[in-house]
Protein backbone atom coordinates (compact mmCIF):
# COMPACT_ATOMS: atom_id res chain seq x y z
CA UNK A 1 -1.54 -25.57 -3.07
CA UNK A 2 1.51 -26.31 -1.07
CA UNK A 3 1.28 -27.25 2.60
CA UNK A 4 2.55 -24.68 5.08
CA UNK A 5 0.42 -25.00 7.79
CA UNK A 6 3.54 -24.61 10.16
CA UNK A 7 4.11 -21.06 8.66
CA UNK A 8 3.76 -18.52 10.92
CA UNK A 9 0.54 -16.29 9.89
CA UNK A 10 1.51 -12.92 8.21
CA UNK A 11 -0.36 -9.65 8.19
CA UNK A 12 -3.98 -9.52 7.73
CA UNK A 13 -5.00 -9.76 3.72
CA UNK A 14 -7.75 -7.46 4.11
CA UNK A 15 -6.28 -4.75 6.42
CA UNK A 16 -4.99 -1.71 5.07
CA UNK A 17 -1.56 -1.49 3.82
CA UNK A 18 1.11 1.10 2.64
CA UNK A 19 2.49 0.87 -1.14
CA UNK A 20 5.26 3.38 -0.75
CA UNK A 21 3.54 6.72 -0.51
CA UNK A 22 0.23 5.26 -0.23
CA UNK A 23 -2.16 3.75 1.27
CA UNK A 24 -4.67 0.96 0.16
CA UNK A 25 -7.86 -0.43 2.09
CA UNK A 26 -6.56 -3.91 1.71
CA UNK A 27 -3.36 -6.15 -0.09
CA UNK A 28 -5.05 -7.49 -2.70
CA UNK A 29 -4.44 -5.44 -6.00
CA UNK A 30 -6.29 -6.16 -9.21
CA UNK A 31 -3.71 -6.80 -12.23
CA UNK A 32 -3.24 -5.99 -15.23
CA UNK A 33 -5.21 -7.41 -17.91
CA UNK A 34 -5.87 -6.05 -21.34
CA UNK A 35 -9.51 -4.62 -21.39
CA UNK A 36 -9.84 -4.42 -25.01
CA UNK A 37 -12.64 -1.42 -24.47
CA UNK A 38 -10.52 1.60 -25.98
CA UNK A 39 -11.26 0.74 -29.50
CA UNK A 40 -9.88 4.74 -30.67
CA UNK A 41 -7.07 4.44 -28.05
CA UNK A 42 -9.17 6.70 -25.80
CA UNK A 43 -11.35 5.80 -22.23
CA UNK A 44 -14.71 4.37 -23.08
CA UNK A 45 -17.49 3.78 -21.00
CA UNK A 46 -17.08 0.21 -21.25
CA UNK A 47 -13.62 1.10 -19.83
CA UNK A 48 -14.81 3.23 -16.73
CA UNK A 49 -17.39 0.46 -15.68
CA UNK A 50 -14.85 -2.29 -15.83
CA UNK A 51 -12.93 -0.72 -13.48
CA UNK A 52 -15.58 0.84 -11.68
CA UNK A 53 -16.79 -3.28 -11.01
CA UNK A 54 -14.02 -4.58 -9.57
CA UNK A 55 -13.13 -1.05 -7.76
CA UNK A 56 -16.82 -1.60 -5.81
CA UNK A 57 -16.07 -5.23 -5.55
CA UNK A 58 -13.60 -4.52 -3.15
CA UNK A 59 -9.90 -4.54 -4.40
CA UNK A 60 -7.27 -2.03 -2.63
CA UNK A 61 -5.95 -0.76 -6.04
CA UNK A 62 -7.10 -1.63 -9.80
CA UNK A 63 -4.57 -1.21 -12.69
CA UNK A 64 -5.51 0.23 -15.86
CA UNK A 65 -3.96 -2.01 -18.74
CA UNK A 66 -2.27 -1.42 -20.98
CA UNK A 67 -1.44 2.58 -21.44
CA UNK A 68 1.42 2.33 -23.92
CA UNK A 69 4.17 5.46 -23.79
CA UNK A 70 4.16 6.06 -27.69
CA UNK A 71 2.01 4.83 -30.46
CA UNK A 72 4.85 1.98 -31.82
CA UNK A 73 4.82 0.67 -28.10
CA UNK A 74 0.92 -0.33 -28.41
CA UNK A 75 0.59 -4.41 -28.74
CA UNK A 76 -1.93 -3.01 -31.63
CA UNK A 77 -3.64 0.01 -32.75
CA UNK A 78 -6.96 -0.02 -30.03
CA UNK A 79 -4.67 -0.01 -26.89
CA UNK A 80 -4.74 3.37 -25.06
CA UNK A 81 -1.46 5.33 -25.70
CA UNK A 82 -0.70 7.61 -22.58
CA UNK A 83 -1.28 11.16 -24.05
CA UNK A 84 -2.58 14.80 -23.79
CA UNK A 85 -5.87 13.92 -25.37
CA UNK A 86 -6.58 10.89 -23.23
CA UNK A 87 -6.79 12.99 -19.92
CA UNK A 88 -10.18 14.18 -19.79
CA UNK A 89 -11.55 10.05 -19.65
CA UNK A 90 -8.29 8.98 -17.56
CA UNK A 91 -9.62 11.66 -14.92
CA UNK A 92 -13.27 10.13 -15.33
CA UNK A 93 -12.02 6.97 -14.78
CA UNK A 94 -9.76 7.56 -12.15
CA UNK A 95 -12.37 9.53 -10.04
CA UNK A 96 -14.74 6.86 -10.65
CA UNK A 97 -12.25 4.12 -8.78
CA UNK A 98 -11.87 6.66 -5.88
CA UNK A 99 -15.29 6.93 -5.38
CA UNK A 100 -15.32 3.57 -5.04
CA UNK A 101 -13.00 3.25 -2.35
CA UNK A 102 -9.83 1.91 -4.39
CA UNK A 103 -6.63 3.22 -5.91
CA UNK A 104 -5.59 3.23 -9.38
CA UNK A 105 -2.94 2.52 -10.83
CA UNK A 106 -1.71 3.21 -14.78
CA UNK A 107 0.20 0.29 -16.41
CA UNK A 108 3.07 1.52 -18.38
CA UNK A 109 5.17 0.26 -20.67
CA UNK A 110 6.08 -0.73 -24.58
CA UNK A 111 5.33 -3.43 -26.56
CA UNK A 112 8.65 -4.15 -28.33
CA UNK A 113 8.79 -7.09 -30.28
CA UNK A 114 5.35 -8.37 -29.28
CA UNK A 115 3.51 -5.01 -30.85
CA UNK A 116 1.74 -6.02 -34.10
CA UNK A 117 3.43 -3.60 -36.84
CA UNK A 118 0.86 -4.68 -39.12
CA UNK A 119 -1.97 -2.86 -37.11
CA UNK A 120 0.13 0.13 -35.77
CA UNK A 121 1.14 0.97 -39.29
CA UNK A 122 4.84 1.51 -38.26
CA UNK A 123 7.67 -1.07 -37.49
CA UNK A 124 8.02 -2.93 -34.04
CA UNK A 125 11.01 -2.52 -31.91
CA UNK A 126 13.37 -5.41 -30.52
CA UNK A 127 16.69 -5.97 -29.33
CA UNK A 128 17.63 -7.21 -33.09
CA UNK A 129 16.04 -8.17 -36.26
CA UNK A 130 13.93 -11.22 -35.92
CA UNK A 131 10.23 -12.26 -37.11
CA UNK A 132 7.37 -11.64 -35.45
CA UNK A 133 4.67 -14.48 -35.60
CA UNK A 134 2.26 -11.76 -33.94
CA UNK A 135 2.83 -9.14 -36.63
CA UNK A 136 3.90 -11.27 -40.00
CA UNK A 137 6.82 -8.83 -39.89
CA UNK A 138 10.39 -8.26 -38.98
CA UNK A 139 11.22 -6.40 -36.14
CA UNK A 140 13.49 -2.85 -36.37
CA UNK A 141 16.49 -3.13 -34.39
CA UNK A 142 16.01 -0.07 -31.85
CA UNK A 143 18.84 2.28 -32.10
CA UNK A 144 20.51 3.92 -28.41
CA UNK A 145 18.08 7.23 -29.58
CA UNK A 146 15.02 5.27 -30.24
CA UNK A 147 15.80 3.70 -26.47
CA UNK A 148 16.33 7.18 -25.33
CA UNK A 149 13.25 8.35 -27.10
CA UNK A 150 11.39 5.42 -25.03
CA UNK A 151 13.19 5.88 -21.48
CA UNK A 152 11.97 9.70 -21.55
CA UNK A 153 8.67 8.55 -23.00
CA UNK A 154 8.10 6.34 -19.81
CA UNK A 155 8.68 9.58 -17.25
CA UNK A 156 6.15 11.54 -19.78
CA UNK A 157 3.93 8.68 -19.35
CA UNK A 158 4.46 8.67 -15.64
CA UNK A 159 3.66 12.45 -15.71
CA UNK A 160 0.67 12.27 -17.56
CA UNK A 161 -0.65 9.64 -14.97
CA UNK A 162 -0.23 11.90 -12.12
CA UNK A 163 -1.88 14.39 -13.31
CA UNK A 164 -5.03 11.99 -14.75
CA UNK A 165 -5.58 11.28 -10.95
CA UNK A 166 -3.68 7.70 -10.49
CA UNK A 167 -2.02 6.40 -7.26
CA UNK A 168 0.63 4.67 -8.85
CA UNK A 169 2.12 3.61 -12.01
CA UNK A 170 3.56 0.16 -12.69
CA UNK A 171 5.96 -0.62 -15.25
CA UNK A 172 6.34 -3.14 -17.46
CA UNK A 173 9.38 -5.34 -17.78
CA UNK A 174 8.01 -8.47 -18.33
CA UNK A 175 6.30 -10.83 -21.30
CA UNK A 176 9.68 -10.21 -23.76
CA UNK A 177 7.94 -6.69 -24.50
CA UNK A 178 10.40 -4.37 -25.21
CA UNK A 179 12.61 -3.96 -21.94
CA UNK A 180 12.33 -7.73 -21.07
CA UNK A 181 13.52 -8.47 -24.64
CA UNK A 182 16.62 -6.81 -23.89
CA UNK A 183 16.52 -9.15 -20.67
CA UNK A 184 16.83 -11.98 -22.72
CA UNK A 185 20.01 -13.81 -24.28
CA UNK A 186 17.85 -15.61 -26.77
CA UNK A 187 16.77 -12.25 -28.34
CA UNK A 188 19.23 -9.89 -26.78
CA UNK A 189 22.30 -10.84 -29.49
CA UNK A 190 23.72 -6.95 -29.27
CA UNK A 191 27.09 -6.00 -29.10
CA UNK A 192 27.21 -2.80 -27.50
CA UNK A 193 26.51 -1.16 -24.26
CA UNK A 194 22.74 -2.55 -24.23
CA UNK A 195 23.75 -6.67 -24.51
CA UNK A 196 25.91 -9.01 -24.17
CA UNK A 197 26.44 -9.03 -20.28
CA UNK A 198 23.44 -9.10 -18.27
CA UNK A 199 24.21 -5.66 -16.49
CA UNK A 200 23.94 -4.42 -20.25
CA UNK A 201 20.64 -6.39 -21.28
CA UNK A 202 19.39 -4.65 -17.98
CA UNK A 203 20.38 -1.06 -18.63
CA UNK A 204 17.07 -0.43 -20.49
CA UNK A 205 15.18 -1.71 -17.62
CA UNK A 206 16.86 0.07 -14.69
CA UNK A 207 17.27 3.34 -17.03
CA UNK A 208 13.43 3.26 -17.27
CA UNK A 209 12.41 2.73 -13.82
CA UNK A 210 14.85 5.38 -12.61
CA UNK A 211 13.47 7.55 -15.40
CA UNK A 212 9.78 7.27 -14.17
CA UNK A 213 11.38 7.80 -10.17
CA UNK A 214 13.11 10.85 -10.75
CA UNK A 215 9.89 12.10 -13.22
CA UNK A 216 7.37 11.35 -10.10
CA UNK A 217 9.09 10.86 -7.30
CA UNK A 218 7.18 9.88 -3.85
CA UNK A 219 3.57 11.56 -5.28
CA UNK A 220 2.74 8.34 -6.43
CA UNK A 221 3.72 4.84 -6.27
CA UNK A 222 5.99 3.45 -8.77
CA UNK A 223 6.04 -0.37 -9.01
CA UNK A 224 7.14 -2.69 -11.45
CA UNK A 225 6.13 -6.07 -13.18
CA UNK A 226 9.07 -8.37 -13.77
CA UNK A 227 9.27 -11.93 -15.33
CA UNK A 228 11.13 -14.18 -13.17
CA UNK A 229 11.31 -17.13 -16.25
CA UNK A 230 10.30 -16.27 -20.08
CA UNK A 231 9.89 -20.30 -20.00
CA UNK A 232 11.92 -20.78 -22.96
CA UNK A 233 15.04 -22.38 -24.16
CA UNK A 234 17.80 -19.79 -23.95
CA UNK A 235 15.43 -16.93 -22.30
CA UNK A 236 15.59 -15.32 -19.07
CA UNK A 237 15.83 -17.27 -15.99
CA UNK A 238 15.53 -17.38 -12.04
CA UNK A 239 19.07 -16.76 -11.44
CA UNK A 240 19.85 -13.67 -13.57
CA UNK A 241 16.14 -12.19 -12.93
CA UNK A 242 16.96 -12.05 -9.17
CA UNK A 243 20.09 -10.43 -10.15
CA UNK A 244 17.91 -7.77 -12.08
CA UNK A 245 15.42 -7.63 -9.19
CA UNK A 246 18.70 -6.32 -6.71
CA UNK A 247 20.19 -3.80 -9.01
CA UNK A 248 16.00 -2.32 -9.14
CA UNK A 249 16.21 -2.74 -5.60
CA UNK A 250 19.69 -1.16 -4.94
CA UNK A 251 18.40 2.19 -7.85
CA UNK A 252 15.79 2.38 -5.55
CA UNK A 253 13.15 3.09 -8.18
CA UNK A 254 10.40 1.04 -7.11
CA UNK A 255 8.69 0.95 -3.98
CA UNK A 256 7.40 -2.69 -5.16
CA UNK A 257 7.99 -5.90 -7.73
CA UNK A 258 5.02 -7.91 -9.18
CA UNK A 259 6.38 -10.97 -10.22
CA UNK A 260 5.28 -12.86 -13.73
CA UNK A 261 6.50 -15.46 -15.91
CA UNK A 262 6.48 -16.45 -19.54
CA UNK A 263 6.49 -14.53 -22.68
CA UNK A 264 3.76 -13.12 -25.00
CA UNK A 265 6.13 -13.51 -27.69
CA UNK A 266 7.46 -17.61 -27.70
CA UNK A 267 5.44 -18.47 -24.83
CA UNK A 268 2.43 -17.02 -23.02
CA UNK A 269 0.70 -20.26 -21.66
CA UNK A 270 3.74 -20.07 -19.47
CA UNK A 271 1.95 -17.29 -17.19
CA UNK A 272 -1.97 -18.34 -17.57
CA UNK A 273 -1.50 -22.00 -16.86
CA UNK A 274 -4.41 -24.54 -17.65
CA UNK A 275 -6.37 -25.26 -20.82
CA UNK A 276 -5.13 -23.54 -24.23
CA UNK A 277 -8.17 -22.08 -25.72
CA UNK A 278 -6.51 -22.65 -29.32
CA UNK A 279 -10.18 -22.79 -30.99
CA UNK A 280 -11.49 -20.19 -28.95
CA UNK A 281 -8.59 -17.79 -30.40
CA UNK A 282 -8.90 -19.52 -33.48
CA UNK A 283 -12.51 -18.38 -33.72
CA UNK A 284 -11.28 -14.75 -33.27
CA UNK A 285 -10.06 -14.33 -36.52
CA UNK A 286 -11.17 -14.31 -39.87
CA UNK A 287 -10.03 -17.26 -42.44
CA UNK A 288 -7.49 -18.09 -43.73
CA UNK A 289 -5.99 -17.49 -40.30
CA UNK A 290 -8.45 -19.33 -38.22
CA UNK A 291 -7.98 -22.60 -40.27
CA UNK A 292 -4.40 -21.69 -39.50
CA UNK A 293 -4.63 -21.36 -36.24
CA UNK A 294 -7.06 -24.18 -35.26
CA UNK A 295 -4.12 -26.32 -37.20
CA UNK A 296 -0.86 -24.87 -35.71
CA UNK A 297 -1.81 -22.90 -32.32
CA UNK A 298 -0.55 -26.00 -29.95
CA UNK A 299 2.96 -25.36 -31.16
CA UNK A 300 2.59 -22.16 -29.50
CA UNK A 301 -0.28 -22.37 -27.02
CA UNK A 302 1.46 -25.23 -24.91
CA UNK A 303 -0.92 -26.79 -22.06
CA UNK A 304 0.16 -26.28 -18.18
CA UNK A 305 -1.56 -27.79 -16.29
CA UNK A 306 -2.85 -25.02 -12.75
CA UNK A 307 -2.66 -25.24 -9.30
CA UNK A 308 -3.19 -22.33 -6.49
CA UNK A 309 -0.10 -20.26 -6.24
CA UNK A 310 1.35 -21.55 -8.93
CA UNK A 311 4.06 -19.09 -8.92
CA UNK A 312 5.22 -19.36 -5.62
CA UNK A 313 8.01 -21.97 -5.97
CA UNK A 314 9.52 -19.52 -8.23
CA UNK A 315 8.70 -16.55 -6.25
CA UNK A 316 10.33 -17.64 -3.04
CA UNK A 317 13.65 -17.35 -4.46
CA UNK A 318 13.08 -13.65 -4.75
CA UNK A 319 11.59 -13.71 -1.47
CA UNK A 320 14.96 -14.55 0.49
CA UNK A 321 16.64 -12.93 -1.59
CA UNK A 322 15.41 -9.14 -1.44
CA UNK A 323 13.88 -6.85 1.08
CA UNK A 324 11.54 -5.31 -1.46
CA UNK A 325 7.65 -5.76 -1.07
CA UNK A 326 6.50 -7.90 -3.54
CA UNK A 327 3.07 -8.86 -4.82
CA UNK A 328 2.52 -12.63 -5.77
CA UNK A 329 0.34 -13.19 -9.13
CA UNK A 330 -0.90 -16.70 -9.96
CA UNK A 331 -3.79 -18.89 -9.06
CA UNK A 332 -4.98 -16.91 -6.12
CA UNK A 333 -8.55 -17.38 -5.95
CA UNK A 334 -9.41 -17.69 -2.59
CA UNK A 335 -8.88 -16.38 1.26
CA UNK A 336 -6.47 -20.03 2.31
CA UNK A 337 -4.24 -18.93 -0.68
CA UNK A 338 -4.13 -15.04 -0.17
CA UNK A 339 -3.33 -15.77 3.86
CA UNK A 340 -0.54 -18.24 2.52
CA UNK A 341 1.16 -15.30 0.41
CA UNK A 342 1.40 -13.31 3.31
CA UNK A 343 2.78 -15.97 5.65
CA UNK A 344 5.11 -16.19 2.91
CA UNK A 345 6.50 -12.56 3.02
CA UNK A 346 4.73 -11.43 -0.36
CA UNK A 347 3.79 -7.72 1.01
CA UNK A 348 0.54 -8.27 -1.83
CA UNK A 349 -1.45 -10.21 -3.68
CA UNK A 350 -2.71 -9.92 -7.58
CA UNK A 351 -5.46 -11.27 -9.07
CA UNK A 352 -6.77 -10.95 -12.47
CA UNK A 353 -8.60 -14.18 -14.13
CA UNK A 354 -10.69 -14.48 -10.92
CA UNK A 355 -11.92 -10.72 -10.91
CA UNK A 356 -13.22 -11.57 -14.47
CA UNK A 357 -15.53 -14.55 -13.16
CA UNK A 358 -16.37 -12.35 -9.95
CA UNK A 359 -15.65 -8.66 -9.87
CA UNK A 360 -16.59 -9.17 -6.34
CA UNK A 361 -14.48 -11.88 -5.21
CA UNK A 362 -12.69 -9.91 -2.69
CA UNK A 363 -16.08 -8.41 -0.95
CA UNK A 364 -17.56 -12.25 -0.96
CA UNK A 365 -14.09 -13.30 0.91
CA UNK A 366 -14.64 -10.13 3.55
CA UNK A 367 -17.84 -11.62 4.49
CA UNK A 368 -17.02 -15.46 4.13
CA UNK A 369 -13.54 -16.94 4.64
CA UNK A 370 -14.55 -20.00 3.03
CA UNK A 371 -15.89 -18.27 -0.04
CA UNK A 372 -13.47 -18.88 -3.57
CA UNK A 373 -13.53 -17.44 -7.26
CA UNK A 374 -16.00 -19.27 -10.06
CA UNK A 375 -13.30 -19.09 -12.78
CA UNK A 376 -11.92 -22.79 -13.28
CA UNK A 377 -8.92 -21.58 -15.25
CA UNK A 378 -10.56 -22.59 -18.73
CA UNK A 379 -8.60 -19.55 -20.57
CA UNK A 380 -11.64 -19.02 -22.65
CA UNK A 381 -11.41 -15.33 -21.36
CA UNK A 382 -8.16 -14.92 -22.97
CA UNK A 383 -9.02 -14.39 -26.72
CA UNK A 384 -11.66 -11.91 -25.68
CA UNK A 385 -9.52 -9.34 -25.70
CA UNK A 386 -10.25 -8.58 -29.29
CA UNK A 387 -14.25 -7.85 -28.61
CA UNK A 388 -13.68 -7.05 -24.80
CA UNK A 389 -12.01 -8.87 -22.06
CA UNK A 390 -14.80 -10.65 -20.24
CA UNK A 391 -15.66 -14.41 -19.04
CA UNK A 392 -17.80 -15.98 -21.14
CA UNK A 393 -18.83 -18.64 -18.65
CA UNK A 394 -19.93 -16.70 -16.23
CA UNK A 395 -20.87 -13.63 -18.79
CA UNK A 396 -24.57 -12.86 -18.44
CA UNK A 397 -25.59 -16.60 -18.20
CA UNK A 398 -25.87 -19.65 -16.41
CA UNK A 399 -22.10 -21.52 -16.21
CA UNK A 400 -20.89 -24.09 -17.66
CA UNK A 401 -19.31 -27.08 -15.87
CA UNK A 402 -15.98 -27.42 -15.92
């Protein structure tokens, strides 16, 4: 972790804070991580306890991942897509955080070019034409309805969130799914109003985000998650993501930014950092594909090697360069990093890896400063997603060493 010990201390981590209309107990906020417990696109059980952990463990907010706003904008046919008939366990859910003592928040968003059209039975969406490794398949150019059709879809979505009982809604423009493919000049080759110029690659974006504002309003909190670097040749980069960051800032249609990195797409190691669990994933699917994967997956599982805050270098830049709170994600894991974020300026921090290992990391660090997350950044929790997200170090048995 960098050394800053001549920072001057910010607010208190665990003190309650305001997110635009509301209020949280504390700043730390869990994120958004894939569940893989809605197996018919629909709240589980499994779902509502997952939450319901980390909710009593003593986060300020938990975010419900990943609520897609129409069925093509699922990453694959299990994920929960934001609808009518998915109100009744949303409420459940949602009243089962509150009783808790957290807010919840609804992660919305579609999958674009990452969604695998080979499990959602109907062609992904993307800036252009191009394969996708994920689905075997070509992506469908999206036409200016179909982005339409997806901007209004995202203030349905928003809607249906209020009224299932969440505190805020966070949208998804990062990971090269659909509105940070437009982002990006390496897939973003369009010629009219929606590339080319990086005020048209952004129009998708800031046309959502006002969408879901004028849809909601100040009843809940709208924030948004936004890749600073997809962390590959010819994507999106520091310079023209701050750029999009102001013009979010200036619409005035998020009370907050989340800031990521990488891409699920060409790059996803980019944003987890550490060890590539390539025969853990590998091991997730049935052969010929394993063998395939156990062969190939370091082309696309690269190795990065972690450190606490591992964002933050990046991160800064947006700091100076906006007045919007913004909520640092990355290798925090214990108290010395979380009180670092706020000297920084970060308004909150996220945490998601380290809420698998200890759904009560942020209750342990109430009671002792000193005390830090179990999770030793082995990504072995990351192809879980298919039989529910969990760590299986720490899953019901004694730990491994590291």
């Amino acid at each position: 972790m960098p050394d800053e010990a001549a920072t001057p201390p910010g607010p208190d981590v665990l003190a309650p804070a305001r997110l635009g209309p509301l209020r949280l107990r504390n700043r730390v906020i869990k994120a958004a991580t894939f569940e893989g417990r809605t197996p018919d696109g629909l709240v589980t059980d499994e779902l509502i306890e997952f939450h319901r952990r980390v909710a009593a463990g003593g986060v300020g907010m938990t975010t419900v991942a990943y609520c897609a706003v129409s069925p093509e904008g699922r990453t694959e046919r299990r994920q929960l897509h934001l609808r009518p008939q998915a109100l009744p366990g949303l409420r459940k859910l949602t009243g089962v955080v509150h009783d808790a003592g957290a807010a919840a928040c609804a992660q919305l968003g579609h999958a674009g070019p990452v969604a695998d059209a080979s499990s959602n039975g109907v062609a992904a969406l993307g800036p252009g034409r191009f394969f996708n490794p994920l689905g075997m398949r070509r992506t469908r150019a999206a036409t200016a309805a179909d982005l339409d059709r997806v901007t209004r879809a995202h203030a349905t979505a928003a809607r249906l969130a209020v009224d299932a009982g969440f505190d805020a809604v966070e949208i998804h423009l990062g990971h090269n799914y659909l509105a940070s493919s437009f982002l990006s000049p390496r897939l973003n080759r369009r010629t009219d109003t929606y590339g080319g110029s990086l005020e048209n690659r952004a129009r998708l974006a800031r046309d959502i985000a006002r969408a879901v504002r004028e849809e909601v309003g100040t009843e809940i909190a709208v924030t948004a998650t936004l890749g600073m670097k997809d962390g590959v040749p010819g994507g999106l980069d520091l310079d023209d993501s701050i750029q999009v960051a102001r013009w979010l800032q200036q619409d005035g249609s998020v009370d907050a930014l989340q800031l990521t990195a990488g891409s699920s797409l060409l790059n996803p190691m980019y944003l987890f950092r550490g060890n590539a669990p390539v025969r853990d994933f590998a091991a997730a699917f049935p052969p010929p594909l394993r063998w395939g994967i156990r062969l190939t997956g370091h082309r696309f599982l690269h190795d990065y090697p972690y450190g606490e805050a591992y964002l933050l270098e990046y991160a800064r830049r947006f700091r100076a360069e906006l007045d919007l709170p913004l909520i640092l994600l990355g290798g925090i894991t214990r108290r010395e990093t979380m009180d670092l974020a706020m000297a920084e300026g970060f308004a909150f921090v996220a945490m998601a890896r380290a809420l698998l290992s200890d759904p009560d990391l942020v209750r342990r660090i109430a009671a002792d400063s000193a005390a830090a997350s179990r999770c030793f950044h082995c990504n072995r929790c990351m192809p879980t997603i298919y039989s529910g997200t969990r760590c299986p170090e720490f899953d019901g048995h004694a730990p491994s060493a590291p």
